[in-house]
Structures are given as structure tokens and as C-alpha cells.
Protein backbone atom coordinates (compact mmCIF):
# COMPACT_ATOMS: atom_id res chain seq x y z
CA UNK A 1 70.51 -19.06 -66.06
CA UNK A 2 73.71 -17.84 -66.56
CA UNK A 3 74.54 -16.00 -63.53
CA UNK A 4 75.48 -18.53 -60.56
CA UNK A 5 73.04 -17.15 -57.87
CA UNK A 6 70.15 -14.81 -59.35
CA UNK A 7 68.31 -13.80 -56.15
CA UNK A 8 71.67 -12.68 -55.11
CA UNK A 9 71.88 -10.76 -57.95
CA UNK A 10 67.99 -9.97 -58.06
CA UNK A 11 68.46 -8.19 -54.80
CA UNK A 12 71.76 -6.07 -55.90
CA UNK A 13 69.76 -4.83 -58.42
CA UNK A 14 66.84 -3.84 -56.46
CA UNK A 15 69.45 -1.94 -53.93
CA UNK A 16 68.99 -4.30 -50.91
CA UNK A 17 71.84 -6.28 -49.45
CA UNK A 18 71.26 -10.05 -50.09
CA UNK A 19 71.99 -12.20 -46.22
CA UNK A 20 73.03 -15.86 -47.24
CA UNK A 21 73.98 -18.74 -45.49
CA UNK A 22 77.75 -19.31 -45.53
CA UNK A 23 78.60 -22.08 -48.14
CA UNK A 24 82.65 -22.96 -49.13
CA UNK A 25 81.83 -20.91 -52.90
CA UNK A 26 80.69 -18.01 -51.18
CA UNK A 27 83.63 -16.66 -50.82
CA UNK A 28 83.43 -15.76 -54.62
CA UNK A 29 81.17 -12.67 -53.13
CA UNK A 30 84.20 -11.31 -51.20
CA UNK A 31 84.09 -7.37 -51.26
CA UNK A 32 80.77 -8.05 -52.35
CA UNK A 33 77.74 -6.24 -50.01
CA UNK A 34 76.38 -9.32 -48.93
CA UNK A 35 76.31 -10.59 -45.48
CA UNK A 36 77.24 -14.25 -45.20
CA UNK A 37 75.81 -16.09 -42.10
CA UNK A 38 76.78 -19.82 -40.95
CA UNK A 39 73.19 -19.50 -39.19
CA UNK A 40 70.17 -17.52 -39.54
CA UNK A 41 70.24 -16.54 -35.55
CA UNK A 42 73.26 -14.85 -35.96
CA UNK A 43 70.67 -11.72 -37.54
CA UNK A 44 70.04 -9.96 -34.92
CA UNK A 45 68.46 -6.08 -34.81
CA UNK A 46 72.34 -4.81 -33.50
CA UNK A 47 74.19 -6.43 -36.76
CA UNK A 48 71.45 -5.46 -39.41
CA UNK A 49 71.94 -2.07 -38.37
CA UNK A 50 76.00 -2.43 -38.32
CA UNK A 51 75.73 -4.23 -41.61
CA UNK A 52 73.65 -1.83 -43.24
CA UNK A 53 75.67 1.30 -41.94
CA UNK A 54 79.36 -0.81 -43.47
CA UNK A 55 77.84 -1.89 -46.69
CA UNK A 56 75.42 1.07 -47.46
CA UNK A 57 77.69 2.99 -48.71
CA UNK A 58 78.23 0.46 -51.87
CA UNK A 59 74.96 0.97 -53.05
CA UNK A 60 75.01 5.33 -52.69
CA UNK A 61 78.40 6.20 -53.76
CA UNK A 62 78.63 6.04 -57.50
CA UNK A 63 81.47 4.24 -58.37
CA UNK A 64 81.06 1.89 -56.18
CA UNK A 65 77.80 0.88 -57.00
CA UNK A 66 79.19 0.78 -60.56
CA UNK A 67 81.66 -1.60 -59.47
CA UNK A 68 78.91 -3.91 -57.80
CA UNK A 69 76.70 -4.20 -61.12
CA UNK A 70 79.55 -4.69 -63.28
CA UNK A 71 80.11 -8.10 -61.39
CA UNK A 72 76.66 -9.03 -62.29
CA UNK A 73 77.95 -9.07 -65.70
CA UNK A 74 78.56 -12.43 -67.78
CA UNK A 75 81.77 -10.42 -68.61
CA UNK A 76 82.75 -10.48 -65.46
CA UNK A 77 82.37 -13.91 -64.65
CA UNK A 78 83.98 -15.04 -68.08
CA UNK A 79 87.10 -12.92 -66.99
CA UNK A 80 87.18 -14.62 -63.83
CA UNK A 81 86.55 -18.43 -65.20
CA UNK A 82 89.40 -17.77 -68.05
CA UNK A 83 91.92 -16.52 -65.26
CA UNK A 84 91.03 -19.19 -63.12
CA UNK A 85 91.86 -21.99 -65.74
CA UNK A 86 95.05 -19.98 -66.66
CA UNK A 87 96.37 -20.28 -63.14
């Protein structure tokens, strides 16, 4: 497909916040409300709850959440690629 990691995006759109492991690209979800891990124990009960109170509010205030689906746009990513290759 054309979007670089669709469960990622799968779970945006269904509201949840995606937990994935920590990979040199991911960085590309910066600002992003995803959790990156560089191991699966690092979830623990303490930082769901912590993670879910910081990133929460991306997916209920309006805007915001407008902001977050735009980036699952191809039109996103194509403005991103063409300033990548102009820099």
C-alpha cells in the first residue's frame, strides 16, 4: 500500500494509540501519538496510564485530531518526500 505502516495508521483511525518497537525511521512519527518502545517490557500498567493521559488529548481535541489524520494522507507524505529531496 501506499502508506508506509498501515496498522499504525489502522489504529489512528480507530482512536487507539498504536505502541511500536523503536526502529531508526520511527522517528518519522515524532509528535505523532504513538508510543515507541526499544522493548516490549518497558509497558508496564504505570506508563500505559501516563501515556494515555499525555497523548489522549490528540485524539479528543478537535484540531488536533485533525492534524493527526491529515498525516495519514498521501498528501502529506508527498509533501514530505518532495521537501526531503529538495534539501
Amino acid at each position: 500500500g501506499i502508506d508506509p505502516n498501515p496498522k499504525l495508521f489502522m489504529a489512528l483511525l480507530s482512536g487507539t494509540i498504536p505502541i511500536i518497537r523503536n526502529w531508526p525511521a520511527a522517528s518519522m512519527y515524532d509528535g505523532w501519538p504513538v508510543i515507541r518502545v526499544d522493548d516490549w517490557r518497558e509497558i508496564t500498567r504505570s506508563k500505559l496510564t501516563t501515556w494515555h493521559q499525555a497523548l489522549v488529548p490528540m485524539f479528543k481535541n478537535r484540531t488536533v485530531r485533525d492534524e493527526v489524520l491529515d498525516r495519514l494522507t498521501l498528501k502529506y507524505w508527498w509533501l514530505r518526500i518532495n521537501e526531503t529531496l529538495k534539501s
